[in-house]
C-alpha atoms as a PDB file:
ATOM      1  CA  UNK A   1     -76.263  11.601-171.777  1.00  0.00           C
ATOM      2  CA  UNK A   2     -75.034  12.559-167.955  1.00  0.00           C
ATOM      3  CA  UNK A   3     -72.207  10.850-166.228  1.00  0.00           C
ATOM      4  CA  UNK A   4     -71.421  11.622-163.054  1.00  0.00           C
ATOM      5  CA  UNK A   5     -67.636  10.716-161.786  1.00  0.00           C
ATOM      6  CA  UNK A   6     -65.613  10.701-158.660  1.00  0.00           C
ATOM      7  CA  UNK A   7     -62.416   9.739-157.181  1.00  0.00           C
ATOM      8  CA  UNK A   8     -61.467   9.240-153.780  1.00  0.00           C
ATOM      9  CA  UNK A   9     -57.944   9.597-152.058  1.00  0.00           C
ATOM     10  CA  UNK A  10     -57.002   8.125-148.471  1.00  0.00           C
ATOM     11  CA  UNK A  11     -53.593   7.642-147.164  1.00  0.00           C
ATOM     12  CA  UNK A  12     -53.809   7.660-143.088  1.00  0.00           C
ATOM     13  CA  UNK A  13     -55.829   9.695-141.386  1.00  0.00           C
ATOM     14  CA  UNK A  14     -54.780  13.190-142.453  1.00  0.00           C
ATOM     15  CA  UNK A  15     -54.235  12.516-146.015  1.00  0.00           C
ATOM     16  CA  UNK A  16     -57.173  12.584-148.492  1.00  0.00           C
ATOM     17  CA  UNK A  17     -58.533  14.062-151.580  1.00  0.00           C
ATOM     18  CA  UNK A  18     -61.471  13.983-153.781  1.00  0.00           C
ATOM     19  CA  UNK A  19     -62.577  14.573-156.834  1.00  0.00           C
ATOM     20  CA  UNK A  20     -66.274  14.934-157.959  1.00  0.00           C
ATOM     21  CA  UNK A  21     -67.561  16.052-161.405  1.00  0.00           C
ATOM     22  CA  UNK A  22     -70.742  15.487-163.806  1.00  0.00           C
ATOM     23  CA  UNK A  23     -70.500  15.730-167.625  1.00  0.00           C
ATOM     24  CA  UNK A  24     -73.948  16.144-169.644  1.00  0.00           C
ATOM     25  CA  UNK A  25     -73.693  15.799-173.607  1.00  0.00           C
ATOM     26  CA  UNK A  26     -76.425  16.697-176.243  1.00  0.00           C
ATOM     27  CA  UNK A  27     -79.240  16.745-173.897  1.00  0.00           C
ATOM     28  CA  UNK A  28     -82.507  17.846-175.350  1.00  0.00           C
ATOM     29  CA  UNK A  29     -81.143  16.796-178.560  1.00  0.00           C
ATOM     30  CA  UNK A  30     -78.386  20.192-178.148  1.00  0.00           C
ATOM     31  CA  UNK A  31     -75.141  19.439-179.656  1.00  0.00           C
ATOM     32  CA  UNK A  32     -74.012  21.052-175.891  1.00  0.00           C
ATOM     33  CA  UNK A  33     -71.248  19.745-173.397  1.00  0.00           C
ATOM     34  CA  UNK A  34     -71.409  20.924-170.120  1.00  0.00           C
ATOM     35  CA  UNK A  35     -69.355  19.903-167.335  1.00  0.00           C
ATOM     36  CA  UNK A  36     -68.667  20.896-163.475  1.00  0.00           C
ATOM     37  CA  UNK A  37     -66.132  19.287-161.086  1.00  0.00           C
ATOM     38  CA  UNK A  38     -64.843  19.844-157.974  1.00  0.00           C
ATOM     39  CA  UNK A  39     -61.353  19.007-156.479  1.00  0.00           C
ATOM     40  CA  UNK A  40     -59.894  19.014-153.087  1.00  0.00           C
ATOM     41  CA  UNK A  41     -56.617  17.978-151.575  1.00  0.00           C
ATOM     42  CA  UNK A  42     -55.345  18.036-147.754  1.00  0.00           C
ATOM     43  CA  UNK A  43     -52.128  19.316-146.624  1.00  0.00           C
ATOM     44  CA  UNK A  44     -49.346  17.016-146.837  1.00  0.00           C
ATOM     45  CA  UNK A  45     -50.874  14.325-149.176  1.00  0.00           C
ATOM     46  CA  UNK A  46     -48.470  13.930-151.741  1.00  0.00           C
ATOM     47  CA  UNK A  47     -45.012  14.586-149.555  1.00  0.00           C
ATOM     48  CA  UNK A  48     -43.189  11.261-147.650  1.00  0.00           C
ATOM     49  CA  UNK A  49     -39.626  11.163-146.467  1.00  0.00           C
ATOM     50  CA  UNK A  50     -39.297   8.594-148.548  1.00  0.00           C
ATOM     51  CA  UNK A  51     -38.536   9.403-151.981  1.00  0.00           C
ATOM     52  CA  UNK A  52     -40.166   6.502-153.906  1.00  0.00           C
ATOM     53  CA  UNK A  53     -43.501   7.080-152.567  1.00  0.00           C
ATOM     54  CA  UNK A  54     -43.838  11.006-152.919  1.00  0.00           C
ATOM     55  CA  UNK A  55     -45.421  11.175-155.932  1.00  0.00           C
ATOM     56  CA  UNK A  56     -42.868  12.454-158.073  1.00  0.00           C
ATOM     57  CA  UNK A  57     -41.121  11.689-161.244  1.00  0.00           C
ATOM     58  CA  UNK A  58     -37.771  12.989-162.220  1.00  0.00           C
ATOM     59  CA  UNK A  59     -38.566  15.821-159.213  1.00  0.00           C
ATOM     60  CA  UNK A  60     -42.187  16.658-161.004  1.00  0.00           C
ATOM     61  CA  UNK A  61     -45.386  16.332-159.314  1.00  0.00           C
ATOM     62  CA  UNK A  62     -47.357  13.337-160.395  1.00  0.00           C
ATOM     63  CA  UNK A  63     -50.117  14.883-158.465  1.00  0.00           C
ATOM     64  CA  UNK A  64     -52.378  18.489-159.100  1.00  0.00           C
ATOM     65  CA  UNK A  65     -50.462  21.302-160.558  1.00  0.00           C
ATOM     66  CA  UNK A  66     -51.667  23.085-157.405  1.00  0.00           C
ATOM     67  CA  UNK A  67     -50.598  20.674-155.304  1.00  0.00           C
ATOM     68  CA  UNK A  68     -51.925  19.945-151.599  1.00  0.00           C
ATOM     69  CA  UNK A  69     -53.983  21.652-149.297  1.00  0.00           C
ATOM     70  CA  UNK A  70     -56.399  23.292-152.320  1.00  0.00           C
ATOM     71  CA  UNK A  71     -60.107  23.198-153.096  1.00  0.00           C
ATOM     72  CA  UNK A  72     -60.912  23.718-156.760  1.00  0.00           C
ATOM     73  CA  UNK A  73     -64.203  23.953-158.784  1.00  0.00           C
ATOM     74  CA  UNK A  74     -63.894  23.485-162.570  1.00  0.00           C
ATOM     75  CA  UNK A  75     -66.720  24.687-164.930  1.00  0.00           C
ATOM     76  CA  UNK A  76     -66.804  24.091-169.011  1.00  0.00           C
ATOM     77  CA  UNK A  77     -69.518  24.604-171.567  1.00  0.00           C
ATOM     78  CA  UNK A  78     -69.306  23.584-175.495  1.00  0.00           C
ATOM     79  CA  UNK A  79     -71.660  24.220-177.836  1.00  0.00           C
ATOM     80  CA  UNK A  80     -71.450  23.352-181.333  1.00  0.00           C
ATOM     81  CA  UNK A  81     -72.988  24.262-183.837  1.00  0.00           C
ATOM     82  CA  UNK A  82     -72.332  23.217-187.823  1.00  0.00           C
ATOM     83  CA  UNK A  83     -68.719  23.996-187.673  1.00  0.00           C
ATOM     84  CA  UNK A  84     -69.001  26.674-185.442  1.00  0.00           C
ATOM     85  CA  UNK A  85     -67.662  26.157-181.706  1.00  0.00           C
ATOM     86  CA  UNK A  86     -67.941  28.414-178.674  1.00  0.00           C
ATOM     87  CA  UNK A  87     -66.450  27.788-175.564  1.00  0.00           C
ATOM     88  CA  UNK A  88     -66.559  28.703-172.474  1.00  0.00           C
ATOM     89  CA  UNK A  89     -64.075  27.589-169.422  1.00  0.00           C
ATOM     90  CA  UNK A  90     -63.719  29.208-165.960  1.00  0.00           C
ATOM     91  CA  UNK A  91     -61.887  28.000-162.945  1.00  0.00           C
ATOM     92  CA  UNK A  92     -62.187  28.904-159.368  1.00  0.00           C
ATOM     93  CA  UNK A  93     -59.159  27.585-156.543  1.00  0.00           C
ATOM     94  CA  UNK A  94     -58.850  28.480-152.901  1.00  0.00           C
ATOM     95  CA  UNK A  95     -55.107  27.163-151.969  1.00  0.00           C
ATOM     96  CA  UNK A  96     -53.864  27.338-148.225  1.00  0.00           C
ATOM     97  CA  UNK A  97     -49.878  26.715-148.751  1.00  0.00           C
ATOM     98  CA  UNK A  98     -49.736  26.163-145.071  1.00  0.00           C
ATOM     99  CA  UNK A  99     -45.847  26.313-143.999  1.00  0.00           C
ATOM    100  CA  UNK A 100     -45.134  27.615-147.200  1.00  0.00           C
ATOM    101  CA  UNK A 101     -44.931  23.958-148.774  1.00  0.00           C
ATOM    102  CA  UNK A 102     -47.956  24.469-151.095  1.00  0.00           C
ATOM    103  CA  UNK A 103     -47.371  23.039-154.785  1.00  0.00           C
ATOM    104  CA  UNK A 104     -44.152  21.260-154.055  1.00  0.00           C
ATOM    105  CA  UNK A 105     -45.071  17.893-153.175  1.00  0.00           C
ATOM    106  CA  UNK A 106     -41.640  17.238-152.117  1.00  0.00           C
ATOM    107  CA  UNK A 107     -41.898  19.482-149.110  1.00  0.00           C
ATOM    108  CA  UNK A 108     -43.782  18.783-146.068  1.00  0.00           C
ATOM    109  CA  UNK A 109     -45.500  22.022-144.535  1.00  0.00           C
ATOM    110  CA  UNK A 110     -43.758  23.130-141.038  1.00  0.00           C
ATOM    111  CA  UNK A 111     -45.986  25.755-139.633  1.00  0.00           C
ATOM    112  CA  UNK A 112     -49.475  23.879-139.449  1.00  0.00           C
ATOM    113  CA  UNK A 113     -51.160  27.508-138.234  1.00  0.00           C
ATOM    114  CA  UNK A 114     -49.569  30.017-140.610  1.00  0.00           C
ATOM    115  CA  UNK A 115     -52.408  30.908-144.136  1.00  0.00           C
ATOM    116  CA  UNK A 116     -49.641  33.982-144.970  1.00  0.00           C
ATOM    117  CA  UNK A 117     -48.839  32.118-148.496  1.00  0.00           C
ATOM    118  CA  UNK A 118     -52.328  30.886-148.961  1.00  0.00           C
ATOM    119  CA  UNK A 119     -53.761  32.326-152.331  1.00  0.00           C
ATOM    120  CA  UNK A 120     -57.172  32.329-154.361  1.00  0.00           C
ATOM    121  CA  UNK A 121     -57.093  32.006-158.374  1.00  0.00           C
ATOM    122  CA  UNK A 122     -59.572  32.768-160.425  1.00  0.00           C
ATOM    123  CA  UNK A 123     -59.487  31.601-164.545  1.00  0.00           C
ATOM    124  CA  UNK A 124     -61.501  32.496-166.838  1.00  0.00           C
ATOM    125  CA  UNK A 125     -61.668  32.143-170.688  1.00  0.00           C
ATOM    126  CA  UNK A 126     -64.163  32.001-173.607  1.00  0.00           C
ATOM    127  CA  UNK A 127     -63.713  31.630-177.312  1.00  0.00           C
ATOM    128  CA  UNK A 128     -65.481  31.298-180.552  1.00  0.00           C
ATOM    129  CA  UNK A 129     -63.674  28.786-182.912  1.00  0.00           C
ATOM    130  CA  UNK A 130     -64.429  27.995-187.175  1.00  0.00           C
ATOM    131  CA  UNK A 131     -63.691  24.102-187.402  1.00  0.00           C
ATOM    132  CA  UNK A 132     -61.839  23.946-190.597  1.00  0.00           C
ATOM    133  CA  UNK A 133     -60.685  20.184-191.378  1.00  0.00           C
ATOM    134  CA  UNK A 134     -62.742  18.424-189.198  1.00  0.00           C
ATOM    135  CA  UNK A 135     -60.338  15.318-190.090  1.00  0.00           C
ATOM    136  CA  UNK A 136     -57.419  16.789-188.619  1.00  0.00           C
ATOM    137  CA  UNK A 137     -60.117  19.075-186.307  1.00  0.00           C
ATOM    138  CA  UNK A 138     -57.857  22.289-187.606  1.00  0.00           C
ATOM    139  CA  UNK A 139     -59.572  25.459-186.312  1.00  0.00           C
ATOM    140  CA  UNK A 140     -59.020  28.796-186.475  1.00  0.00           C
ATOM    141  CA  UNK A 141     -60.148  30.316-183.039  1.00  0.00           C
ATOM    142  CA  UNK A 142     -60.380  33.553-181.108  1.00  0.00           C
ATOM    143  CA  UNK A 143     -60.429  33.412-177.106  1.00  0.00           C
ATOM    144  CA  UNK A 144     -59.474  35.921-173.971  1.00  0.00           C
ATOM    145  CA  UNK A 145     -57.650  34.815-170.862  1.00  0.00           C
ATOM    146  CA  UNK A 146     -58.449  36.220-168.009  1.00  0.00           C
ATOM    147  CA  UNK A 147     -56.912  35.523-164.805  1.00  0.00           C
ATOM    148  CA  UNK A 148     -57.144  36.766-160.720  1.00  0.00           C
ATOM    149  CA  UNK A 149     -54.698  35.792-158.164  1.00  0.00           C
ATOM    150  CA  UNK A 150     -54.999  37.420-154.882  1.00  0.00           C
ATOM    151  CA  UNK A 151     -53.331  36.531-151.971  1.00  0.00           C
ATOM    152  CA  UNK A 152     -53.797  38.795-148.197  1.00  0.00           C
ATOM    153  CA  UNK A 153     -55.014  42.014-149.818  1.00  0.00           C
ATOM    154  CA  UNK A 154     -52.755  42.052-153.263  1.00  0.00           C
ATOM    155  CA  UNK A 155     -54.959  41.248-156.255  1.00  0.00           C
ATOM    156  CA  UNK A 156     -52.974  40.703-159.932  1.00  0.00           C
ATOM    157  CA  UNK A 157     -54.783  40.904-163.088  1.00  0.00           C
ATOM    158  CA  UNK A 158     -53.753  39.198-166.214  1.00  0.00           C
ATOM    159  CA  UNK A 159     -55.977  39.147-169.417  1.00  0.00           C
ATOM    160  CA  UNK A 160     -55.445  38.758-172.879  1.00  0.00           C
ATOM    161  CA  UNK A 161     -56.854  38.331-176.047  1.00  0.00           C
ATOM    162  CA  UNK A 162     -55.133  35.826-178.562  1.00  0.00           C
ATOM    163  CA  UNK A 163     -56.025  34.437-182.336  1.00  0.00           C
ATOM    164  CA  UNK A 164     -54.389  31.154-182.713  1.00  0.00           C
ATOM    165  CA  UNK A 165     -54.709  28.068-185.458  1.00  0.00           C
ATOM    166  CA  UNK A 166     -55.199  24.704-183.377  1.00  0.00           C
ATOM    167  CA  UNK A 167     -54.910  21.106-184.674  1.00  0.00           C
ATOM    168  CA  UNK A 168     -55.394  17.859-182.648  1.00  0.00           C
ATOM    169  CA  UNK A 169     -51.517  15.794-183.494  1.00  0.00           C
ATOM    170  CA  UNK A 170     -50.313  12.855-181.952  1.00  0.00           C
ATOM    171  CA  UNK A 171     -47.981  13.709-179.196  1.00  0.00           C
ATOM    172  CA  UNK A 172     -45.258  11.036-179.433  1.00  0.00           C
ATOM    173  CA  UNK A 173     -43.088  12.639-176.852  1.00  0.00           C
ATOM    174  CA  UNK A 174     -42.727  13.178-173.085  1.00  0.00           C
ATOM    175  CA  UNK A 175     -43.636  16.797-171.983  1.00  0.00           C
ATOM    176  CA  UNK A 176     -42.425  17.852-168.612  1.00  0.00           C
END
């Protein structure tokens, strides 16, 4: 089973996105999930003078958590097997923060020629999980963060390893 997905942003001429992205589940009869997208967002999409049509909501971006002016590829592979899960997710985002507006949509950038904020990120994490209550899906997992930002020659490192007990609840509440 492959489906393929996209969505397309226009607002004027200078404001666009995209998003692209293909999910394949148990092909050759695999119980495997694998799934790639890309993202991309000019500068300036999300900001107006105008409050009501920033996209914002009680000052928080409606839009990507990285904001505008970004490109993003997304990778993610699942394989089950019995009630055994590995997983594997890794994330790759070149953002320009021209101006110094990047993630807050509220802000229009100023100086249109100026890449001194502009940043790459790098995330990466697998994990191995034991499905224990697959009514509830309660598992018991074991996973390592790793993450890269660099940004005009300064590179930070942040990895960690963390055991953690995961259950899918309802969320009946608003999370900002």
């Amino acid at each position: 089973d492959c489906k393929m997905y996209s969505q397309l942003l226009l607002d004027g001429k200078a404001k666009q996105g995209v998003q692209l992205g293909a999910n394949v589940r148990n092909e050759f009869a695999l119980p495997l999930v694998v799934q790639v997208e890309f993202n991309q967002v000019s500068k300036n999409t999300y900001t107006y003078s105008d409050s009501l049509s920033n996209y914002t909501q009680l000052s928080q971006a409606l839009a990507h958590p990285l904001g505008a002016d970004f490109k993003e590829l997304n990778f993610q592979i699942n394989y089950r097997y019995k009630r055994l899960i590995l997983d594997f997710n890794a994330v790759y985002a070149w953002v320009s923060n021209y101006g110094g507006a990047g993630q807050n949509v509220q802000k229009a950038s100023q100086n249109q020629n100026s890449l001194e904020n502009s940043y790459t990120l790098g995330f990466v994490q697998p994990s191995i999980a034991f499905l224990v209550n697959p009514s509830n899906n309660l598992q018991v997992k074991l996973g390592m963060n790793k993450r890269v930002l660099a940004n005009q020659g300064n590179e930070q490192n942040t990895s960690y390893v963390y055991f953690s007990l995961v259950s899918a609840l309802n969320n009946l509440y608003f999370d900002f």
